[in-house]
C-alpha atoms as a PDB file:
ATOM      1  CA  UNK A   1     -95.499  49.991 -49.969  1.00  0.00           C
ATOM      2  CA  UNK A   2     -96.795  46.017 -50.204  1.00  0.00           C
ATOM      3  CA  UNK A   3     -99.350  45.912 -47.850  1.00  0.00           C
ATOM      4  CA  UNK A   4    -100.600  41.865 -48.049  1.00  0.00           C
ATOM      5  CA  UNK A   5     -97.255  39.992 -49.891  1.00  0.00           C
ATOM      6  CA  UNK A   6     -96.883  36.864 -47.381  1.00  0.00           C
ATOM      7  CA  UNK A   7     -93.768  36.612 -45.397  1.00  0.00           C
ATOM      8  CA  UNK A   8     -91.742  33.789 -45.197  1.00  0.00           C
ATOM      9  CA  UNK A   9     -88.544  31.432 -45.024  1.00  0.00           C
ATOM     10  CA  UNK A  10     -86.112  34.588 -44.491  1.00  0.00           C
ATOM     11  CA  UNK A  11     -84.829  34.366 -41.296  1.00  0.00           C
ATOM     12  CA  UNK A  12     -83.785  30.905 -39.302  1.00  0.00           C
ATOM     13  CA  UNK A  13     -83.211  32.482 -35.827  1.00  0.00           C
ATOM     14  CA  UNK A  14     -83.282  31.239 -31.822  1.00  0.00           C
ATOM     15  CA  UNK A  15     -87.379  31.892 -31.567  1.00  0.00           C
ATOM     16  CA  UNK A  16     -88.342  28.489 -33.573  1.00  0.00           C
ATOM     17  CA  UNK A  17     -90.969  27.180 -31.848  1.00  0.00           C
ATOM     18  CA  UNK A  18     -88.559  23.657 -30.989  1.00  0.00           C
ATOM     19  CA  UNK A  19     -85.676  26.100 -29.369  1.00  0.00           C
ATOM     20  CA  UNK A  20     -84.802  25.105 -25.738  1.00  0.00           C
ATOM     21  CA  UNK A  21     -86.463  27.956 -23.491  1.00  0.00           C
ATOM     22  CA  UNK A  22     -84.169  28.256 -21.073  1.00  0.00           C
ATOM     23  CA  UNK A  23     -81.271  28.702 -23.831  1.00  0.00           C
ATOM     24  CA  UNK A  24     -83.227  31.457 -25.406  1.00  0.00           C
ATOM     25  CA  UNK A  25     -83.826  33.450 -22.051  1.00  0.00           C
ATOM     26  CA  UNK A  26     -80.176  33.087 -21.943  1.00  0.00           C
ATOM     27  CA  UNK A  27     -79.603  34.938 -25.298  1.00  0.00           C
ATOM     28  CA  UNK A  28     -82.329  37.406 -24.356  1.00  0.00           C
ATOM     29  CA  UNK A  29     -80.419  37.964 -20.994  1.00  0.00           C
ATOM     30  CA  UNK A  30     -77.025  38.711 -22.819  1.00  0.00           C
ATOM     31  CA  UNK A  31     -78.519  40.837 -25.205  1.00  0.00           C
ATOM     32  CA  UNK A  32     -80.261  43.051 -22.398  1.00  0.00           C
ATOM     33  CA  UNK A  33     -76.934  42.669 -20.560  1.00  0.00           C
ATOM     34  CA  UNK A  34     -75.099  44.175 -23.142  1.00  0.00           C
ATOM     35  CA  UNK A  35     -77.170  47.193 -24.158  1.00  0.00           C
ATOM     36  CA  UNK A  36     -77.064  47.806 -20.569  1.00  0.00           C
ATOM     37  CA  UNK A  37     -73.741  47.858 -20.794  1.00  0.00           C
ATOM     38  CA  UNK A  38     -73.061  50.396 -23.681  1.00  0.00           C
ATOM     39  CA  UNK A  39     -75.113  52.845 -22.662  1.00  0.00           C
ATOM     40  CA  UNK A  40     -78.090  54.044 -19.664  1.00  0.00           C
ATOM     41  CA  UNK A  41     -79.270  51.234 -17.480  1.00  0.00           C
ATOM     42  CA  UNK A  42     -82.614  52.625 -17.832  1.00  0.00           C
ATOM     43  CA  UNK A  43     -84.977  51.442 -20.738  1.00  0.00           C
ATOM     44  CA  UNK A  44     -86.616  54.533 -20.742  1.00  0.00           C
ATOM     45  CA  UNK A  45     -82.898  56.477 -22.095  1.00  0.00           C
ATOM     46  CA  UNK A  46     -81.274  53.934 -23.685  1.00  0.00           C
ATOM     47  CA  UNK A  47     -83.291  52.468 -27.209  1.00  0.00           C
ATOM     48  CA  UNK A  48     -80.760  49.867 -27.669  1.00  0.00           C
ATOM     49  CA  UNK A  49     -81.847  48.403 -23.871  1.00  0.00           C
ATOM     50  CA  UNK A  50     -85.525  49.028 -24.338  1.00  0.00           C
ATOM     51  CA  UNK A  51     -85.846  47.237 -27.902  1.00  0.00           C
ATOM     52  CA  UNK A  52     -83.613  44.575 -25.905  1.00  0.00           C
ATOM     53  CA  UNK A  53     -86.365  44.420 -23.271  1.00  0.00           C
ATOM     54  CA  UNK A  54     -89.237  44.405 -25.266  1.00  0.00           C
ATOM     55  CA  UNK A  55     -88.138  41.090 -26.965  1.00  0.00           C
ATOM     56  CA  UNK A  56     -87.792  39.424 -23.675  1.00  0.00           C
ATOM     57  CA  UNK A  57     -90.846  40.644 -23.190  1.00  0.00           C
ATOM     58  CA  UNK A  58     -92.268  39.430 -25.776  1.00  0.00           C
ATOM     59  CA  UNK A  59     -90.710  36.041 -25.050  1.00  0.00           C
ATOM     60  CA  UNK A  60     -92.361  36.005 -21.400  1.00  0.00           C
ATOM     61  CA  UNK A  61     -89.107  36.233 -19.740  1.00  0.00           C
ATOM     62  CA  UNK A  62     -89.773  36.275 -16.504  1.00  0.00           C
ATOM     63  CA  UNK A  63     -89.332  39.892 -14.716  1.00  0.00           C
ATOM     64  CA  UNK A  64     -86.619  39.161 -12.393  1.00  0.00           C
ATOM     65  CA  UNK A  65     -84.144  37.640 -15.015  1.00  0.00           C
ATOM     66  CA  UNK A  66     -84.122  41.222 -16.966  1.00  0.00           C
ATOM     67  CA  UNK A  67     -83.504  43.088 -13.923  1.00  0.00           C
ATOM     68  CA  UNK A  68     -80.854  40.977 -12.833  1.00  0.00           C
ATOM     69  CA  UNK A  69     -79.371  41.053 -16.275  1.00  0.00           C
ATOM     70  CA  UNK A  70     -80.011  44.993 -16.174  1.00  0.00           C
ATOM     71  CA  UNK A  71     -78.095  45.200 -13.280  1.00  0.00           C
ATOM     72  CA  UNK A  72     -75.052  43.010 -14.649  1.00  0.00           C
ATOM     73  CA  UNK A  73     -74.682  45.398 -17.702  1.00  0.00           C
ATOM     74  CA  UNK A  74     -74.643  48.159 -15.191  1.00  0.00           C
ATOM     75  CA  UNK A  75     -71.937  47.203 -13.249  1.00  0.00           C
ATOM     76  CA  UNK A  76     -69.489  46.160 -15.951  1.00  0.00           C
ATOM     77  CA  UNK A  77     -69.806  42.265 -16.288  1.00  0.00           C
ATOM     78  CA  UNK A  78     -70.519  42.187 -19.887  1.00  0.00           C
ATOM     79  CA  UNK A  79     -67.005  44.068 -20.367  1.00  0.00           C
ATOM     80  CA  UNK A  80     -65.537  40.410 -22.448  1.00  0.00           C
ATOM     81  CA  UNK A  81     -68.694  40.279 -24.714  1.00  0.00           C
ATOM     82  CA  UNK A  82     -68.115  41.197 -28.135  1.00  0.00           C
ATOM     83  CA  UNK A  83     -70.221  41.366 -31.231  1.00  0.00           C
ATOM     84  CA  UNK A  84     -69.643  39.628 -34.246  1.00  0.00           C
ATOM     85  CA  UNK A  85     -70.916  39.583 -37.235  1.00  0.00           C
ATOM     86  CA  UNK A  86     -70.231  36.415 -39.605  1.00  0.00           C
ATOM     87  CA  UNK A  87     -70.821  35.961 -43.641  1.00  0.00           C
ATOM     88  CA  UNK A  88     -70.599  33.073 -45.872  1.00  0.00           C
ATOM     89  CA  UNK A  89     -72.176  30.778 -48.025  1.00  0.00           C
ATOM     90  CA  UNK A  90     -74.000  27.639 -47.783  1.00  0.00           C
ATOM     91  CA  UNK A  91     -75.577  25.128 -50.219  1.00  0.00           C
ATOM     92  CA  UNK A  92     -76.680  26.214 -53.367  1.00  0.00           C
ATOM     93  CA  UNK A  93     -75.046  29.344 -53.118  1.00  0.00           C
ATOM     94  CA  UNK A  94     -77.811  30.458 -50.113  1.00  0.00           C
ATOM     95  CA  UNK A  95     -76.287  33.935 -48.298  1.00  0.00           C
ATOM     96  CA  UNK A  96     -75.921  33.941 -44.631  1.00  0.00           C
ATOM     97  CA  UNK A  97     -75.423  36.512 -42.219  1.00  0.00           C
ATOM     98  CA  UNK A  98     -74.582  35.133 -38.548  1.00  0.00           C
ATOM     99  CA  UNK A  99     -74.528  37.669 -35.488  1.00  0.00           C
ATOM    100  CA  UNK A 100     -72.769  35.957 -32.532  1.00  0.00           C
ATOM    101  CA  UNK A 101     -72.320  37.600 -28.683  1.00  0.00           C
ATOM    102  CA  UNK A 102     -69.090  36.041 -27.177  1.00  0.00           C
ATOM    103  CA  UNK A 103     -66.556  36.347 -24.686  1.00  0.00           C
ATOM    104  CA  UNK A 104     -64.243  34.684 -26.546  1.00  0.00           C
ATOM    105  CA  UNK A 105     -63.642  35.380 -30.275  1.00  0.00           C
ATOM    106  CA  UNK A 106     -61.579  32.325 -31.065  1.00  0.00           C
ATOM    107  CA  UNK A 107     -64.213  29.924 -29.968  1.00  0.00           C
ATOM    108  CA  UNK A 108     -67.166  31.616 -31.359  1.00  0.00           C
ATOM    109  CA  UNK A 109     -65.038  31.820 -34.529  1.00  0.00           C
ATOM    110  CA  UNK A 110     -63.870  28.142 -34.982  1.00  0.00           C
ATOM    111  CA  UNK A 111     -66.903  26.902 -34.541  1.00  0.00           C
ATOM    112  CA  UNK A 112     -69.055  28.825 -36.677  1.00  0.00           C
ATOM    113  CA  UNK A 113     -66.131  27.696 -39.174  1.00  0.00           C
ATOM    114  CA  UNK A 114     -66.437  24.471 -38.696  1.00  0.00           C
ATOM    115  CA  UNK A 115     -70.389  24.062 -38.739  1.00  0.00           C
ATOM    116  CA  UNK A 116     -69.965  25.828 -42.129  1.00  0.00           C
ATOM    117  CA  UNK A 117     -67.423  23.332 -43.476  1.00  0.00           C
ATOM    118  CA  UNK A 118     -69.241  20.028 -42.108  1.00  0.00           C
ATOM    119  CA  UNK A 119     -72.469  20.975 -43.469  1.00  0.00           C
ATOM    120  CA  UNK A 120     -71.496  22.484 -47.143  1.00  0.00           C
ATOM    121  CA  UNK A 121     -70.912  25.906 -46.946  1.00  0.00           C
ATOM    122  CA  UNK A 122     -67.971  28.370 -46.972  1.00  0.00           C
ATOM    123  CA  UNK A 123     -67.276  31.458 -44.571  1.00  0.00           C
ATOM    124  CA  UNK A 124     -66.585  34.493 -46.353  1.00  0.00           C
ATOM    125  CA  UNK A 125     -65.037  38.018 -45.976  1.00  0.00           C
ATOM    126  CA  UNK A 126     -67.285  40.497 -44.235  1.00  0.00           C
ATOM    127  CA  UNK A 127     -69.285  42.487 -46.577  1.00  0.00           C
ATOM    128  CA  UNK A 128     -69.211  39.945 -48.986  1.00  0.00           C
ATOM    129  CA  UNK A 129     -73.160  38.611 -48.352  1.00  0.00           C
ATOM    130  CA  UNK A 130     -74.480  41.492 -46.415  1.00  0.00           C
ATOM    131  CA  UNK A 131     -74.292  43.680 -49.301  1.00  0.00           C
ATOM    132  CA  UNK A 132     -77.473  41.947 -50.855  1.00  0.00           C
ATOM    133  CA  UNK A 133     -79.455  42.406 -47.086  1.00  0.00           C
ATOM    134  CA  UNK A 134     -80.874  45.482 -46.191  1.00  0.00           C
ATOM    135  CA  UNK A 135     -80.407  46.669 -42.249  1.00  0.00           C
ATOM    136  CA  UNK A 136     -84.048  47.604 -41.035  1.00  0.00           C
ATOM    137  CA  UNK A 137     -86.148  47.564 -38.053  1.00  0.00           C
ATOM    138  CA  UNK A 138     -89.057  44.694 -38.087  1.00  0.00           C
ATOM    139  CA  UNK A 139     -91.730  45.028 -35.621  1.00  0.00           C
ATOM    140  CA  UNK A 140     -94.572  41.739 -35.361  1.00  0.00           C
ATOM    141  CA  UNK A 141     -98.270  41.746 -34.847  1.00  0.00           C
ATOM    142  CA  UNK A 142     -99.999  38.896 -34.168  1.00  0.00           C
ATOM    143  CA  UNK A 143    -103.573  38.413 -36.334  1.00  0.00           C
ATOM    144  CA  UNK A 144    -105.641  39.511 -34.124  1.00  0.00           C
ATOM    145  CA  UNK A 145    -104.043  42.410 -33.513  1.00  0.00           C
ATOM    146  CA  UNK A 146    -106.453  43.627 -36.548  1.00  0.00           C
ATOM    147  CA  UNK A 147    -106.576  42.946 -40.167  1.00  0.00           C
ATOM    148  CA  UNK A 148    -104.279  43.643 -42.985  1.00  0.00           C
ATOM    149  CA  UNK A 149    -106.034  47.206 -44.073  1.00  0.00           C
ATOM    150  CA  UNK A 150    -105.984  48.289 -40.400  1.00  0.00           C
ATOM    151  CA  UNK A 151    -102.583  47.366 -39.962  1.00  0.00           C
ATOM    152  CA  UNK A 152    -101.447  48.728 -43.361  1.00  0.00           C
ATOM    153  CA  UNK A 153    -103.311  51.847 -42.556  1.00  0.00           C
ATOM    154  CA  UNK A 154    -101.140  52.537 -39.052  1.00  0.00           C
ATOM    155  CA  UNK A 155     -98.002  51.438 -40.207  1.00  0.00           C
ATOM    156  CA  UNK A 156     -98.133  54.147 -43.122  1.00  0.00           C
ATOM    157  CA  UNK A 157     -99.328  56.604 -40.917  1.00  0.00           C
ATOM    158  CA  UNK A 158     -96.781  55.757 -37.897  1.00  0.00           C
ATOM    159  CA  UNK A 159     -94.035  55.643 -40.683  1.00  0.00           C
ATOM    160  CA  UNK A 160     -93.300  52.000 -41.557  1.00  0.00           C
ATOM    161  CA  UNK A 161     -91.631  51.323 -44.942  1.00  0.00           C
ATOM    162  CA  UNK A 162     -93.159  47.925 -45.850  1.00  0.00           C
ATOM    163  CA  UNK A 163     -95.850  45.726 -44.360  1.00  0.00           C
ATOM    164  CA  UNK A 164     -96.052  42.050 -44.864  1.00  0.00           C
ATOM    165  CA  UNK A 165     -99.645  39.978 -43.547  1.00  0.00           C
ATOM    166  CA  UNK A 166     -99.698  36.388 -43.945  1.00  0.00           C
ATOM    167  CA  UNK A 167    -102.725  34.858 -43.241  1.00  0.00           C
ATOM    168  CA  UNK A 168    -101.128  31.479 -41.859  1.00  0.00           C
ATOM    169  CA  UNK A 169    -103.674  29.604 -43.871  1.00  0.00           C
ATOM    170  CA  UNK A 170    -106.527  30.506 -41.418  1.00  0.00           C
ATOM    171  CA  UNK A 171    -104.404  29.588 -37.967  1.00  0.00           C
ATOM    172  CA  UNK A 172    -104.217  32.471 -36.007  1.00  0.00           C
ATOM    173  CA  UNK A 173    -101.138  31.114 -33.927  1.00  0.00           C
ATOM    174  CA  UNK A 174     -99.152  30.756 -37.967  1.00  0.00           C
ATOM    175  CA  UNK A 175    -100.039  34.001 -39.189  1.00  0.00           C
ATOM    176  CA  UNK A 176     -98.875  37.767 -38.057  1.00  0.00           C
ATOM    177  CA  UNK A 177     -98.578  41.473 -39.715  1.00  0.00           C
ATOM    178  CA  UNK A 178     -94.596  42.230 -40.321  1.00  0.00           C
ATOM    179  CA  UNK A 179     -93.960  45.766 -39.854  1.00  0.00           C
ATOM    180  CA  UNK A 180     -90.889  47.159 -41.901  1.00  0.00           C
ATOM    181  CA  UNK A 181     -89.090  50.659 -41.476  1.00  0.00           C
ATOM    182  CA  UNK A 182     -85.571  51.798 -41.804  1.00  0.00           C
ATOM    183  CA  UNK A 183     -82.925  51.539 -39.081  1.00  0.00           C
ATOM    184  CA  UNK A 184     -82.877  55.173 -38.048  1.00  0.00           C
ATOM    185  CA  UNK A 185     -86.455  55.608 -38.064  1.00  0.00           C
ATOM    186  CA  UNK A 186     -87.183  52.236 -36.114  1.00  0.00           C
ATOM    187  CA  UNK A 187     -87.669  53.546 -32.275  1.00  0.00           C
ATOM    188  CA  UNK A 188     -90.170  56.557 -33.193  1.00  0.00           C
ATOM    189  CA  UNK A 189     -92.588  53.855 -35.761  1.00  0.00           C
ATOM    190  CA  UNK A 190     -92.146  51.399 -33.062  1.00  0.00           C
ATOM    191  CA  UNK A 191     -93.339  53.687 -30.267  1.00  0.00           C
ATOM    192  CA  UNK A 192     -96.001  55.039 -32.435  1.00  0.00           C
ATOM    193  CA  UNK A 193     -97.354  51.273 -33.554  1.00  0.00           C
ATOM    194  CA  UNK A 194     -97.354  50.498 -29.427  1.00  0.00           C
ATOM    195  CA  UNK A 195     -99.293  53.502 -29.367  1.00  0.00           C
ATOM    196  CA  UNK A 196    -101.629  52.502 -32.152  1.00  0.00           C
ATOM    197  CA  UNK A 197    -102.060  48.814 -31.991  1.00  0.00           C
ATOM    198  CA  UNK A 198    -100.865  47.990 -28.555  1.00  0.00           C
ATOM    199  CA  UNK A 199     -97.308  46.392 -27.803  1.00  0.00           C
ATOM    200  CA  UNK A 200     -96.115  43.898 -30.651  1.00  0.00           C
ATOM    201  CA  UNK A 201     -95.471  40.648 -30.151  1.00  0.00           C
ATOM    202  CA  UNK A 202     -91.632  41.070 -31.157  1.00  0.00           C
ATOM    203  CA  UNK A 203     -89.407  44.197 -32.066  1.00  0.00           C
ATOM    204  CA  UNK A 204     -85.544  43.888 -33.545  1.00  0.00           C
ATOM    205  CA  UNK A 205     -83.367  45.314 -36.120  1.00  0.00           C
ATOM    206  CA  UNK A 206     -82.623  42.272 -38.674  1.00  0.00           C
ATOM    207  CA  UNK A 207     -80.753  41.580 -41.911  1.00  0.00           C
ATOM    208  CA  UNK A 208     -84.164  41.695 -44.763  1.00  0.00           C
ATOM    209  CA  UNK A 209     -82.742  40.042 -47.707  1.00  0.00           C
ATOM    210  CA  UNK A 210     -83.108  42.020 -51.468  1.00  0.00           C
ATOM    211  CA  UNK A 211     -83.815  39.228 -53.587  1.00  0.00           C
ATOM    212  CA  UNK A 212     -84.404  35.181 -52.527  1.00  0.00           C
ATOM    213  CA  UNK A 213     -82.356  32.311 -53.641  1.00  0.00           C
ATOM    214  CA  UNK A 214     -84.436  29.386 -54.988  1.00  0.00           C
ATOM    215  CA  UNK A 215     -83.427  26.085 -53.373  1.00  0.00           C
ATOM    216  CA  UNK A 216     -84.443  22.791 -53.548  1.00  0.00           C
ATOM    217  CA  UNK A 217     -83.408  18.718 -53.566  1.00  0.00           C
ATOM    218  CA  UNK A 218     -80.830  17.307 -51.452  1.00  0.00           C
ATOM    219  CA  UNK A 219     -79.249  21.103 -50.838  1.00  0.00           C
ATOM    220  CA  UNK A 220     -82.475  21.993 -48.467  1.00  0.00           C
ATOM    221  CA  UNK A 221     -81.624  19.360 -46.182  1.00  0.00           C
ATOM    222  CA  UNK A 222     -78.168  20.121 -46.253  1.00  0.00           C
ATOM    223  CA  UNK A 223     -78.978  23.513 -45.716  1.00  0.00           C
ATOM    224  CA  UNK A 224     -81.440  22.502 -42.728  1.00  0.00           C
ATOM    225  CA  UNK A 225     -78.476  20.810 -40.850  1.00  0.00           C
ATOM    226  CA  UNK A 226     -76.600  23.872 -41.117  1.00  0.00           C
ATOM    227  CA  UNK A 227     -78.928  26.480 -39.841  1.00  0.00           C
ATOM    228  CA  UNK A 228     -80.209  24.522 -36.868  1.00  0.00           C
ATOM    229  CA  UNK A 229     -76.343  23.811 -35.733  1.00  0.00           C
ATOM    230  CA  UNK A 230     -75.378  27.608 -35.764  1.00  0.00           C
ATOM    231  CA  UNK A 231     -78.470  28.338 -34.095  1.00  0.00           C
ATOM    232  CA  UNK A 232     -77.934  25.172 -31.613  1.00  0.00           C
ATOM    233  CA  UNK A 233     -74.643  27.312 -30.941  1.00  0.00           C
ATOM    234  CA  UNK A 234     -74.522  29.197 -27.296  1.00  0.00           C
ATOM    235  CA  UNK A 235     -72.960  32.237 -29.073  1.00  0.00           C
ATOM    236  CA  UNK A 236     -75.437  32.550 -31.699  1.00  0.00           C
ATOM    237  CA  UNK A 237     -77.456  35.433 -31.361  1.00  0.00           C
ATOM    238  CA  UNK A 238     -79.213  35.589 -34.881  1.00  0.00           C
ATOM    239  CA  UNK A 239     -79.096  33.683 -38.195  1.00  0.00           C
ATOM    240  CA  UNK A 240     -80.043  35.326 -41.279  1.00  0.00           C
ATOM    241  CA  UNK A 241     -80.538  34.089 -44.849  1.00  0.00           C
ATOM    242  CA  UNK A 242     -82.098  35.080 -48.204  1.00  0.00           C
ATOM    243  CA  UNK A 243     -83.092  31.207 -48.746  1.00  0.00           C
ATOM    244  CA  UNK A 244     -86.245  30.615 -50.995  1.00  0.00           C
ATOM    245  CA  UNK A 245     -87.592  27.146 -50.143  1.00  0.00           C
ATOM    246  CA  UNK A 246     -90.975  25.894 -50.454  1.00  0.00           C
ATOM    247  CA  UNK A 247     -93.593  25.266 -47.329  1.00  0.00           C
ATOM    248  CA  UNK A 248     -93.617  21.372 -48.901  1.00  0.00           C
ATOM    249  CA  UNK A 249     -90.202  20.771 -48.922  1.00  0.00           C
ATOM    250  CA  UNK A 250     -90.090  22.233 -45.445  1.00  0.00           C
ATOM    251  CA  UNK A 251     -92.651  20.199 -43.991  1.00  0.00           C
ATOM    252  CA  UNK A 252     -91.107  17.248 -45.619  1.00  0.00           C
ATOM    253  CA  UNK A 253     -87.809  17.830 -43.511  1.00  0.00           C
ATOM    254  CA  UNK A 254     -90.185  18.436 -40.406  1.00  0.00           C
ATOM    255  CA  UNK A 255     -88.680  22.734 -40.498  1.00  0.00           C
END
C-alpha cells in the first residue's frame, strides 16, 4: 500500500471548484433520487442511497432538497432515468469514461457524440477504455483531518487498499488524504473511517485509472475544451480520465 504518492489530474468531474452550484445540487438530487428509487427509501438499508447522501452532504446540500428528492425516488418519479455509461477517446489518445443519468437516451447520446467529435476525440465501444480503469470506492479527507501516518495507519486498519496524501503545497483548502478500497468492500471501510476519523469530506465509487497518459502542447487545451463541455452537460453525472498533464500546463490554461 502507497501511503504519501500525491494524487492528481485523474478525474475531471461536476465538483470543480468553478461548477454552477445550483447545477450540481441538481446532479446530487438525481443521484439520491435514483438510489431511492432502486431500492429502500431509507439511508440507513439502502448503501447505494446513503453513499448518495453523504456526497450531498458533503456538498452542503441543503436538508430539505434530499428529502424531497428521497421522497421522489420513493414514489416512482425517477422510473425514465437511466444509467449510462460512455467510452471513447480524446486527444492524444487520453481514455475517457463518461457516466450520464438521463431520461432520454437519444439526447444524452447525441450529444456526448457530438462534444467528442467537435473537440477531437472519438466515442468508442463499451469496454473498450474501461478495461485499463479499475472500479473502486474513494473516500476524501481533508488535511486536517490528521496527517499522512495517522491516516495511513486507519485506512490499513479499517481496510482501505491504497492511500494517496497530497500536501497541496502547504494550502490546507488544495490538499486532502484519498482513501482507496475495492468496490465490494467500500461501505464497511467507509463506515469504519467515519468511525475513525469522523465523516469524510466526499465518498463515491469512481473509475481509478491503471496507468496515466502523458499529454502535453496544443492537445491539453484541446483536451480542456472537451472535458469542461461534457461536464457543462445536464446529463453528465461523472467524467473520468487517465490524463497525465502537468500542474504548469494546467495553470497556464487557467484548469
Amino acid at each position: 500500500m502507497a501511503g504519501h504518492s500525491k494524487f492528481k489530474n485523474i478525474m475531471h468531474r461536476k465538483g470543480r471548484a468553478d461548477a454552477v452550484r445550483s447545477k450540481l445540487f441538481s446532479k446530487l438530487s438525481r443521484d439520491i433520487t435514483i438510489a431511492a428509487k432502486m431500492g429502500m427509501p431509507d439511508p440507513n438499508m439502502n448503501s447505494r442511497l446513503r453513499l448518495a447522501v453523504a456526497m450531498a452532504k458533503a456538498e452542503s446540500m441543503p436538508k430539505d432538497n434530499i428529502e424531497r428528492a428521497i421522497k421522489k425516488g420513493a414514489a416512482g418519479e425517477a422510473d425514465t432515468m437511466e444509467e449510462i455509461r460512455y467510452e471513447g477517446r480524446g486527444p492524444g489518445g487520453v481514455g475517457i469514461i463518461v457516466e450520464v443519468l438521463t431520461d432520454n437516451r437519444n439526447r444524452s447520446a447525441g450529444n456526448v457524440r457530438s462534444f467528442f467529435t467537435k473537440y477531437g476525440g472519438q466515442l468508442a465501444d463499451t469496454g473498450s477504455v474501461s478495461f485499463m480503469f479499475d472500479r473502486v470506492g474513494e473516500i476524501k479527507y481533508p488535511l486536517k483531518a490528521g496527517d499522512a501516518d495517522k491516516i495511513f495507519e486507519a485506512a490499513i486498519e479499517a481496510g482501505a487498499s491504497d492511500v494517496e496524501t497530497d500536501p497541496g503545497d502547504g494550502d490546507e483548502d488544495l490538499g486532502g488524504h484519498t482513501i482507496y478500497t475495492s468496490f465490494e468492500d467500500f461501505n464497511e471501510v467507509a463506515e469504519a473511517l467515519a468511525k475513525a476519523l469522523g465523516d469524510p469530506q466526499s465518498t463515491g465509487i469512481i473509475w481509478k485509472p491503471q496507468a496515466l497518459t502523458a499529454l502535453t502542447g496544443d492537445p491539453v487545451k484541446t483536451l480542456m475544451k472537451l472535458l469542461d463541455a461534457l461536464n457543462d452537460d445536464e446529463d453528465v453525472q461523472n467524467v473520468y480520465t487517465n490524463m497525465d498533464v502537468s500542474d504548469e500546463e494546467l495553470e497556464a490554461l487557467g484548469a
